[in-house]
N, C-alpha and C. Protein backbone atom coordinates (compact mmCIF):
# COMPACT_ATOMS: atom_id res chain seq x y z
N UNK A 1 -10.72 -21.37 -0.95
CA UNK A 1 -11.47 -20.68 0.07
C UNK A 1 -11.63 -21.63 1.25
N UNK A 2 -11.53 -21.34 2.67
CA UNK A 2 -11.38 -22.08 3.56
C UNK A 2 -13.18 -22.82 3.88
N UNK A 3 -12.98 -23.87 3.97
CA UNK A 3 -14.05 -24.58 4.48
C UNK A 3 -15.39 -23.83 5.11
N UNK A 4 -14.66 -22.86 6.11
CA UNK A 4 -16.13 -21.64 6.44
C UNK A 4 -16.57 -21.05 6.01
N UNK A 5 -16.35 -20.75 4.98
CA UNK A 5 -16.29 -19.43 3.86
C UNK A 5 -16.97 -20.04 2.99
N UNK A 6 -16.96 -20.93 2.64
CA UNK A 6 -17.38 -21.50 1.62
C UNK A 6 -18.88 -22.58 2.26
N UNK A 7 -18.99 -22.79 3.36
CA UNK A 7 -20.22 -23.00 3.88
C UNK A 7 -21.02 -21.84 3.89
N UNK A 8 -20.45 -20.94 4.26
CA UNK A 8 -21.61 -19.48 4.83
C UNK A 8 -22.01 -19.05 3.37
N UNK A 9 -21.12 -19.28 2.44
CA UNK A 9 -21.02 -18.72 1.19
C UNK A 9 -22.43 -19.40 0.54
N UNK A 10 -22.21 -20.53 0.64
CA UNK A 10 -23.72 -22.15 0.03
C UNK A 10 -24.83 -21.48 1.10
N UNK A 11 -24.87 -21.68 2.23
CA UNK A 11 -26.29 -21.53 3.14
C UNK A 11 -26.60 -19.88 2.80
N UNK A 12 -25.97 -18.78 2.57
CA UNK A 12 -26.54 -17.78 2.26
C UNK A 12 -26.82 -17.44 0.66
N UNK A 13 -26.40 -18.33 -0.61
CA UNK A 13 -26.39 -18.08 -1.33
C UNK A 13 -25.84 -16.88 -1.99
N UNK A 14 -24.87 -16.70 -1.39
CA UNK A 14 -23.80 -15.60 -1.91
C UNK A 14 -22.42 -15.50 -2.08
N UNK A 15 -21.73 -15.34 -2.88
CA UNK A 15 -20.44 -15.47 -3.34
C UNK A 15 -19.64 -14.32 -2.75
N UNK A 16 -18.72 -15.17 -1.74
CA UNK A 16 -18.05 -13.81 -1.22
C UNK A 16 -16.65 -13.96 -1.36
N UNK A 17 -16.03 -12.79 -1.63
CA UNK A 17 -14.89 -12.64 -1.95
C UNK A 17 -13.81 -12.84 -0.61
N UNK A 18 -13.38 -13.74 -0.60
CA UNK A 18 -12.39 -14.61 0.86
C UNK A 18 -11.00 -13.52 1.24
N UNK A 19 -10.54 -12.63 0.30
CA UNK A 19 -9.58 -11.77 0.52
C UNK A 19 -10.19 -10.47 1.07
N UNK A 20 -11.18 -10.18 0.58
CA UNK A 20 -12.03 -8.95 1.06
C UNK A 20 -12.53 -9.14 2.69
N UNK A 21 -13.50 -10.51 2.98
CA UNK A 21 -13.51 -10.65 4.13
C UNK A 21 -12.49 -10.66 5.15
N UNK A 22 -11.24 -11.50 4.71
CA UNK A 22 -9.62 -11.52 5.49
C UNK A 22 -9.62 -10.20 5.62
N UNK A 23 -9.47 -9.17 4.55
CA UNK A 23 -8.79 -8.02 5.24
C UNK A 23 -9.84 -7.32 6.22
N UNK A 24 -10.84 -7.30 6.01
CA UNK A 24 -11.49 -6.47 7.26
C UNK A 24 -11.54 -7.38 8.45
N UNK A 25 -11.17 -8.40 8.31
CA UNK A 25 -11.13 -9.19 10.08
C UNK A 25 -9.53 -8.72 10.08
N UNK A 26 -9.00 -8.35 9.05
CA UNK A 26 -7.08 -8.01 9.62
C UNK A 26 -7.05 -6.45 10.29
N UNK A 27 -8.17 -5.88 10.21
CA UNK A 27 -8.39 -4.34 10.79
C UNK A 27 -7.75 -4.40 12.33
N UNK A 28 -7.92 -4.96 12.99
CA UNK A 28 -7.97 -5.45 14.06
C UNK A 28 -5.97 -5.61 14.25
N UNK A 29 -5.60 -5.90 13.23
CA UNK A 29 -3.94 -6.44 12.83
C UNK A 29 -3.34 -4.98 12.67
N UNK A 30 -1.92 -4.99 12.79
CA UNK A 30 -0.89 -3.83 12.27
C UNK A 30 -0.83 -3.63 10.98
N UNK A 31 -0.84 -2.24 10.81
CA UNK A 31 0.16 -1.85 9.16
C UNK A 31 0.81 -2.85 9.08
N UNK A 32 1.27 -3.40 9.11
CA UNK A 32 2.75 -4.77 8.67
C UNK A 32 2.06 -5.93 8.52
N UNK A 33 1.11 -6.55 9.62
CA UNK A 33 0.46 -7.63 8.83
C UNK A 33 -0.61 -7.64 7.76
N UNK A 34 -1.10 -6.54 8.31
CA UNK A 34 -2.33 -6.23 6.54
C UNK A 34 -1.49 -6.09 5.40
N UNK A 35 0.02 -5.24 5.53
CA UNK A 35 0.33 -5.33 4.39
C UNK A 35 0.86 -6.76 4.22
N UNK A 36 1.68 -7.11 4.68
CA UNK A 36 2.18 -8.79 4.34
C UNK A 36 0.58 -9.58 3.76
N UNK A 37 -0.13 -9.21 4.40
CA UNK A 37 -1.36 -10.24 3.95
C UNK A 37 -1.45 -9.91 2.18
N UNK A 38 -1.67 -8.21 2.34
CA UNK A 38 -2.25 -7.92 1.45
C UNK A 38 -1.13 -8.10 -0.14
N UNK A 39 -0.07 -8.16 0.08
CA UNK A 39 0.81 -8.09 -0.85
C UNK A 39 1.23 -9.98 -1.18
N UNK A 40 1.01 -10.48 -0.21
CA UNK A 40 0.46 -12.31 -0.29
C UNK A 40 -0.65 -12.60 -1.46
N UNK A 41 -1.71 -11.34 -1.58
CA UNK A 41 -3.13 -12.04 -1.94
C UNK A 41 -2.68 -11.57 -3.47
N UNK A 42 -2.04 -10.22 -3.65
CA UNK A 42 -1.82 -9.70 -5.45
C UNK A 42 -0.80 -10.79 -5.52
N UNK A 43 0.08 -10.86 -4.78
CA UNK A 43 1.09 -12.07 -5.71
C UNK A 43 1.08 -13.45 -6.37
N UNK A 44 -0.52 -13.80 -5.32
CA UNK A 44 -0.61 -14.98 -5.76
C UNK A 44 -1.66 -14.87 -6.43
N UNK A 45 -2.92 -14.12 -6.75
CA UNK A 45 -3.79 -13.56 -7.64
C UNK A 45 -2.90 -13.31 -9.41
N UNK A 46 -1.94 -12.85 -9.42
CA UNK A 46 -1.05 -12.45 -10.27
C UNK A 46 -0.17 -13.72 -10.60
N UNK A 47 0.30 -14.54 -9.82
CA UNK A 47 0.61 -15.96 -10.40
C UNK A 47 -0.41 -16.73 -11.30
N UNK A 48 -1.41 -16.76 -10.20
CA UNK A 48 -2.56 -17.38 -11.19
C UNK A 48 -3.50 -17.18 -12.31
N UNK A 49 -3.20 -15.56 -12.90
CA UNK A 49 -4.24 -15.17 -14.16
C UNK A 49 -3.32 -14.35 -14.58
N UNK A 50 -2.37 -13.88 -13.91
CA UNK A 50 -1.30 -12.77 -14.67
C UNK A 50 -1.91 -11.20 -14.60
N UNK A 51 -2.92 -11.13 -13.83
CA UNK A 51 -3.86 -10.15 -13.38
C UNK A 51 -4.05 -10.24 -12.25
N UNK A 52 -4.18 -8.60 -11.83
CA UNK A 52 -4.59 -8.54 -10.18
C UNK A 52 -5.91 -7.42 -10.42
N UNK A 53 -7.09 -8.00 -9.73
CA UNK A 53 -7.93 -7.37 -10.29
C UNK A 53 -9.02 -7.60 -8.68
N UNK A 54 -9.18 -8.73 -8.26
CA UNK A 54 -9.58 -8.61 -7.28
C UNK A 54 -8.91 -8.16 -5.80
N UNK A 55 -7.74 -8.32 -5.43
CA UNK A 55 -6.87 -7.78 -4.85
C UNK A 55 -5.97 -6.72 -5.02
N UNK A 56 -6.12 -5.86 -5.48
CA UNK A 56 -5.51 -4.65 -6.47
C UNK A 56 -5.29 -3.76 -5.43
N UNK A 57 -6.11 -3.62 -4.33
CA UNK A 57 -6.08 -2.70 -3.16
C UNK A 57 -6.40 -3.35 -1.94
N UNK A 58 -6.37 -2.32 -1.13
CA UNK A 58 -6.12 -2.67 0.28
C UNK A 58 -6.50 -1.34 1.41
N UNK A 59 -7.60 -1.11 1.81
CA UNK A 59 -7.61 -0.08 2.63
C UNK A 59 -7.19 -0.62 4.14
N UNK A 60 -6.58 0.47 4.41
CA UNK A 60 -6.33 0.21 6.27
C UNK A 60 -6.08 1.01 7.12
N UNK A 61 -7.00 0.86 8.39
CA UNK A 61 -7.21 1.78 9.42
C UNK A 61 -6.67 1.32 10.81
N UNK A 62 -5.78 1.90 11.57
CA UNK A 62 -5.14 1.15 12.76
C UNK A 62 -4.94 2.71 13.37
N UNK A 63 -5.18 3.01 14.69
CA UNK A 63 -5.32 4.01 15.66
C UNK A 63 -4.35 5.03 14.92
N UNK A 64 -5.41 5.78 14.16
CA UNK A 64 -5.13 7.18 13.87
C UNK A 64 -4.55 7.52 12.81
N UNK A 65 -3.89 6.08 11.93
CA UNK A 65 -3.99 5.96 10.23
C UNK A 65 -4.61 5.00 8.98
N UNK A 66 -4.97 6.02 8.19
CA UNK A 66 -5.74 5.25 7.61
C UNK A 66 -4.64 5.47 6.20
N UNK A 67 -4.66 4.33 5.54
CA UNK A 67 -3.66 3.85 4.36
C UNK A 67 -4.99 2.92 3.33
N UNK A 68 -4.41 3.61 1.68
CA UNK A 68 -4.71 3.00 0.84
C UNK A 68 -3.28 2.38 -0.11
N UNK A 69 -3.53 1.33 -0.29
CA UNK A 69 -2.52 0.60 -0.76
C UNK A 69 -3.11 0.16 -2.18
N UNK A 70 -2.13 0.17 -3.33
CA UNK A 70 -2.34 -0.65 -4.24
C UNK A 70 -1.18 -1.18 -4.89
N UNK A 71 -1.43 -2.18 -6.33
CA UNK A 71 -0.12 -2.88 -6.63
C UNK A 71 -0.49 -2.45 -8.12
N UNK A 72 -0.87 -1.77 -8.74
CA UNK A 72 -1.36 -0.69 -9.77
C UNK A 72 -1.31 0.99 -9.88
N UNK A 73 -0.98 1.56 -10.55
CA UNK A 73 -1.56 3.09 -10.57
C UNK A 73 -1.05 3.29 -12.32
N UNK A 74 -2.09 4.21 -12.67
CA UNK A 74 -2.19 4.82 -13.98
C UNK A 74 -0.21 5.43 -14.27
N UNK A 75 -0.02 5.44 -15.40
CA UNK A 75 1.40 5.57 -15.86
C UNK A 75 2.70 4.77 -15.31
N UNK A 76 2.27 3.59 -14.67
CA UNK A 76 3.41 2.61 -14.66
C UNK A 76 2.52 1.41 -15.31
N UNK A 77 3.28 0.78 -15.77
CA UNK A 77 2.91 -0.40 -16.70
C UNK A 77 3.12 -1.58 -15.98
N UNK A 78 4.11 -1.73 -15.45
CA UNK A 78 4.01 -2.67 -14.28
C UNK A 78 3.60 -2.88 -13.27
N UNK A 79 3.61 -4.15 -12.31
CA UNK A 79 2.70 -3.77 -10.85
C UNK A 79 3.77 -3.15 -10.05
N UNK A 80 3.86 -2.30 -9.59
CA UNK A 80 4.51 -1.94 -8.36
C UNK A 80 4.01 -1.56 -6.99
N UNK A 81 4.34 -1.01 -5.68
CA UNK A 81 3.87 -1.03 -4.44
C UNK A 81 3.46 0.52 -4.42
N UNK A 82 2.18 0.90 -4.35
CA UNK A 82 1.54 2.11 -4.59
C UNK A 82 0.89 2.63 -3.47
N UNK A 83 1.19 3.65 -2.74
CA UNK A 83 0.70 4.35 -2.28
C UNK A 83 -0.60 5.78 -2.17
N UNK A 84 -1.69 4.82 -2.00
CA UNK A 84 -2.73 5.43 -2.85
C UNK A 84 -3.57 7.02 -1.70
N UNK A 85 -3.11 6.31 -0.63
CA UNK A 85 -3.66 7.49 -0.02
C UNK A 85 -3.23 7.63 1.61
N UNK A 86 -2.73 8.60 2.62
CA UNK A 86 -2.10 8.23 3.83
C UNK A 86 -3.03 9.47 4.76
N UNK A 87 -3.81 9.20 6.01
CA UNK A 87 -3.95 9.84 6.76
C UNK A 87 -3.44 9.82 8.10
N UNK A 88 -3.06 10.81 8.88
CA UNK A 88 -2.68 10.58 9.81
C UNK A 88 -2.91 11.36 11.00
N UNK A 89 -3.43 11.26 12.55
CA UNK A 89 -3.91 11.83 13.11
C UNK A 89 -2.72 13.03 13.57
N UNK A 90 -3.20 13.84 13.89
CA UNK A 90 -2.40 14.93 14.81
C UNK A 90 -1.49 15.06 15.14
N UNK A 91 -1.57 14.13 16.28
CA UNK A 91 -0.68 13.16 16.66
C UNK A 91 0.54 12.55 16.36
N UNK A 92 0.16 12.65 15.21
CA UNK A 92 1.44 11.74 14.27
C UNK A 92 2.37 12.78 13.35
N UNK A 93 1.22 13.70 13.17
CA UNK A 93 2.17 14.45 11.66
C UNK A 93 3.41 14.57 12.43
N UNK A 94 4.20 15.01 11.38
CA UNK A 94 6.03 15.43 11.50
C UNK A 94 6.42 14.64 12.75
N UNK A 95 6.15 13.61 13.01
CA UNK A 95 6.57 12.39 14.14
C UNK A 95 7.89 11.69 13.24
N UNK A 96 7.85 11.77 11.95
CA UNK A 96 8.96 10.65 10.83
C UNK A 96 8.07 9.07 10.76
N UNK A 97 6.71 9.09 11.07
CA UNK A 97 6.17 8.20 10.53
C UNK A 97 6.17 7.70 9.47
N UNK A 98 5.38 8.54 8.09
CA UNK A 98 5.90 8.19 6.91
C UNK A 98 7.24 7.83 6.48
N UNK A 99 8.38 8.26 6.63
CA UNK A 99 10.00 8.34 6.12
C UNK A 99 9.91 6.60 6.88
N UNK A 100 9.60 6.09 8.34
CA UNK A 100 9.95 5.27 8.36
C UNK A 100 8.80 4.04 7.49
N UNK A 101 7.70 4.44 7.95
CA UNK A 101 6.31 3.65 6.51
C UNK A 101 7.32 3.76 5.06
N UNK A 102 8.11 4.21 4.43
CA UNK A 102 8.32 3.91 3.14
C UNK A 102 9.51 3.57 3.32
N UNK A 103 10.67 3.51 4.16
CA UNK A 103 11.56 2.32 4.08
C UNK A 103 11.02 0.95 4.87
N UNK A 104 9.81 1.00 5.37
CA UNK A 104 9.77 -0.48 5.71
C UNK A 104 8.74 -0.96 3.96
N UNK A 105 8.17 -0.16 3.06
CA UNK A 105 7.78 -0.52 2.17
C UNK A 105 8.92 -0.95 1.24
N UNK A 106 9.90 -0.49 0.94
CA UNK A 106 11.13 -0.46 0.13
C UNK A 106 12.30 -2.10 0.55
N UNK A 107 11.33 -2.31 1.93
CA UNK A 107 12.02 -3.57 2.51
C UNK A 107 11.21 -4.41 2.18
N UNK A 108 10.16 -4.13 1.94
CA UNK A 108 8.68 -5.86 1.68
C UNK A 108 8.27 -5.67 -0.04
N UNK A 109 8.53 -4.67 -0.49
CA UNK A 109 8.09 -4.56 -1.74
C UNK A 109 8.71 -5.49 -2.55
N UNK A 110 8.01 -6.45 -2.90
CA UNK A 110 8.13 -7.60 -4.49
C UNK A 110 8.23 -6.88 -5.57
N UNK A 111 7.86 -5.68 -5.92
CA UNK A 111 7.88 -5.36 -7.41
C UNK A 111 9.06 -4.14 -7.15
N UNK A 112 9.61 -3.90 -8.47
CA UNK A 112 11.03 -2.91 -8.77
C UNK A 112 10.39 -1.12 -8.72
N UNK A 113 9.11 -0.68 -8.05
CA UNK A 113 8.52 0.62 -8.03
C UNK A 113 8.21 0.59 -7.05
N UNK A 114 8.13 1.76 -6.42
CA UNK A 114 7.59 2.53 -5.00
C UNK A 114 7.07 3.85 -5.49
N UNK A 115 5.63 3.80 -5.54
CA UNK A 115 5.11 5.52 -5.99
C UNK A 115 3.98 6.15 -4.84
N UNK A 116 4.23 6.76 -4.85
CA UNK A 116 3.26 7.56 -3.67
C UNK A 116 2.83 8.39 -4.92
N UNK A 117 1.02 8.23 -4.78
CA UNK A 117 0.15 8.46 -6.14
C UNK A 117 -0.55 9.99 -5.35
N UNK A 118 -1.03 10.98 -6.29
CA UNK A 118 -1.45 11.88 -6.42
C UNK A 118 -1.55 12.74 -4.84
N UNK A 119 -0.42 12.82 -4.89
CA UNK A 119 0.18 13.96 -3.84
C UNK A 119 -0.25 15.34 -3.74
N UNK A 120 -1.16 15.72 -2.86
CA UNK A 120 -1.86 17.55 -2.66
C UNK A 120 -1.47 17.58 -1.28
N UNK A 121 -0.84 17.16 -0.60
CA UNK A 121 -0.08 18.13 0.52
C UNK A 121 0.99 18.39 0.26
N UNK A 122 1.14 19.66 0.11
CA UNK A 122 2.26 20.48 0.03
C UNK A 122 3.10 20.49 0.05
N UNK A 123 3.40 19.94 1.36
CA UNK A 123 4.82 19.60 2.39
C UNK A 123 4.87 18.59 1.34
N UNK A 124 4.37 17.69 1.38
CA UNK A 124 4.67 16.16 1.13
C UNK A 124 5.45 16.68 -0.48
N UNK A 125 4.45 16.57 -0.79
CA UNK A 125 4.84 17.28 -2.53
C UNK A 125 6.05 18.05 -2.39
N UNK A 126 6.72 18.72 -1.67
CA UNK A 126 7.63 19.47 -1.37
C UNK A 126 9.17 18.48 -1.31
N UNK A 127 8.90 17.69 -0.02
CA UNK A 127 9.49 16.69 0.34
C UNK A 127 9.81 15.81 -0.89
N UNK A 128 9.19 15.46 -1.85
CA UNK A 128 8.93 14.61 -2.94
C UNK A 128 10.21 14.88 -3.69
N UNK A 129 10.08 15.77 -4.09
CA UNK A 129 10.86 16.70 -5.54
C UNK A 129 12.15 16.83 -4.60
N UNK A 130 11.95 17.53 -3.24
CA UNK A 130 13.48 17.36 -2.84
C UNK A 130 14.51 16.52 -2.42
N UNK A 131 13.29 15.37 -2.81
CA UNK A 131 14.31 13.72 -2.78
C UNK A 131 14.61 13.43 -3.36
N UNK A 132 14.15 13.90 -4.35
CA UNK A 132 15.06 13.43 -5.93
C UNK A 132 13.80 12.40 -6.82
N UNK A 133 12.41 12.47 -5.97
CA UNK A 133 11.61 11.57 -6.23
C UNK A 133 11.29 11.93 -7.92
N UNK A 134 11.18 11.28 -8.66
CA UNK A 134 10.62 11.82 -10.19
C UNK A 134 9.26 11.47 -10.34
N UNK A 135 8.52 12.79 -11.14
CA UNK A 135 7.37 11.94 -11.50
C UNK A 135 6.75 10.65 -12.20
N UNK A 136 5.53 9.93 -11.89
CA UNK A 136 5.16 8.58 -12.74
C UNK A 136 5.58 9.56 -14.52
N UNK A 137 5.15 10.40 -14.99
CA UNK A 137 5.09 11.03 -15.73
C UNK A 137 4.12 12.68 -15.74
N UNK A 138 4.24 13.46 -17.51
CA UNK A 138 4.29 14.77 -16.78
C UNK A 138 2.84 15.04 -16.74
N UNK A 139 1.57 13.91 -17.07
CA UNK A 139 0.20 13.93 -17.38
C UNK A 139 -0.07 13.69 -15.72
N UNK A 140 0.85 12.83 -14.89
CA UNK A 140 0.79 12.23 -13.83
C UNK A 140 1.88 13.00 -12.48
N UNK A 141 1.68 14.42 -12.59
CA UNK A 141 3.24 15.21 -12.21
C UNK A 141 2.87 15.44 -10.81
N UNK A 142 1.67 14.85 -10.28
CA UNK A 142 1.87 14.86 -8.54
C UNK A 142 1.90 13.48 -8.33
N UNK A 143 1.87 12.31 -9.06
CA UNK A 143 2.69 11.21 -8.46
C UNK A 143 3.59 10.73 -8.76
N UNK A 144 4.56 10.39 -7.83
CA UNK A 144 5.92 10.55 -7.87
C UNK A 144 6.56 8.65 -7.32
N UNK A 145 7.36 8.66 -8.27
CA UNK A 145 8.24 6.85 -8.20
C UNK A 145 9.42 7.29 -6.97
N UNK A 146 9.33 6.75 -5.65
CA UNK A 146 10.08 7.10 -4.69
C UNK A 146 11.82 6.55 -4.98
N UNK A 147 12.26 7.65 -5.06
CA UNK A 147 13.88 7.00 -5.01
C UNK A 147 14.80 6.47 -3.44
N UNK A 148 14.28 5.47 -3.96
CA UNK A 148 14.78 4.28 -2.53
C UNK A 148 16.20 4.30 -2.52
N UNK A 149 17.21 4.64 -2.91
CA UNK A 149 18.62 4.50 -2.22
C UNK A 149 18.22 6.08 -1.28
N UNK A 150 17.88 6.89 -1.78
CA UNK A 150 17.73 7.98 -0.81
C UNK A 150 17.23 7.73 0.39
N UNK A 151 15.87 7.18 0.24
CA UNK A 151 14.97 6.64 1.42
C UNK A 151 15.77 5.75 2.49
N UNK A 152 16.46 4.64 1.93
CA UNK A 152 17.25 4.14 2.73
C UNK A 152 18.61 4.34 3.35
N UNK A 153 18.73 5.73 2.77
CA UNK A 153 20.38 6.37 3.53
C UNK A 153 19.69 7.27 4.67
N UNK A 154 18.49 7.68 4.68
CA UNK A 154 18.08 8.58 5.84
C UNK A 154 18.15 7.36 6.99
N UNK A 155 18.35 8.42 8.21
CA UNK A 155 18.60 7.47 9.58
C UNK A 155 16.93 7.54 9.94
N UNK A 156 16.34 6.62 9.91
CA UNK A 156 14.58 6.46 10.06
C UNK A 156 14.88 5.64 11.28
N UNK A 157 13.17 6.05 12.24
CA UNK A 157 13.11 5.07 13.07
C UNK A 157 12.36 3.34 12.54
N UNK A 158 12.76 2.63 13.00
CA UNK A 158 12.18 0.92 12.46
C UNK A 158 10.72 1.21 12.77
N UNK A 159 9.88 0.91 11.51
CA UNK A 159 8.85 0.99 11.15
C UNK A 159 7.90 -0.06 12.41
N UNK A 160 7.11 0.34 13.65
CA UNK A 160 6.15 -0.77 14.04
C UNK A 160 4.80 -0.78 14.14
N UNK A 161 4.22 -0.21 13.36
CA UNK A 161 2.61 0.00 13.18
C UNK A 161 1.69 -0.95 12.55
């Protein structure tokens, strides 16, 4: 924990979690560096106990999307790059935001899974199945393990958010 953190931490008598504080001063940062941060903090959390438990997620809000990220979800056994929740303003829908958000995930992702977890828009869910995406399983049949050679043969614009 950096030297400040760990002063404010002694004079207030409180134990604060140094990845939790980083990411809400990274609010301020792009989709791309919160995730680089955030996929920095499970890897090396996960080197060191073989568990990711304090860094497991990652919320993030940058003009007009808000993203939940994790390196966990129920019916994969391994860690993989999880897509826990995506909003997006108005603005954005059917722009090809997402298509390009999950090949720039398919480009930074450390682990061998890409799942976009419990899918209730329609479209999306639609989109899913007609990618060839399969479900985590059939207890788990709206989240779906993204099939990345597909993802990466579509002509997407380069991800800069």
């Amino acid at each position: 924990m950096p030297t400040i953190l760990l002063a404010l931490s002694k004079a207030l008598g409180k134990q604060f979690d140094f990845y939790t504080l980083e990411v809400r001063a990274l609010r301020n940062f792009s989709i791309k560096e919160q995730m680089e941060k955030f996929l920095i903090a499970a890897q090396d959390e996960y080197k060191s106990n073989h568990v990711v438990r304090k860094n497991n997620r990652c919320n993030m809000n940058v003009k007009g999307i808000s993203l939940l990220i994790r390196c966990q979800t129920e019916g994969v056994e391994e860690q993989c790059l999880v897509i826990g929740s995506v909003s997006l303003s108005d603005s954005m829908q059917s722009q090809g935001w997402f298509k390009s958000f999950l090949n720039y995930c398919i480009d930074i992702n450390p682990w061998e899974k890409l799942v976009i977890e419990d899918v209730n828009n329609l479209r999306l869910r639609e989109f899913c199945r007609n990618s060839g995406f399969k479900p985590v399983s059939n207890f788990f049949s709206t989240s779906f393990i993204v099939d990345q050679n597909f993802i990466k043969n579509l002509n997407v614009k380069e991800f800069n958010s």
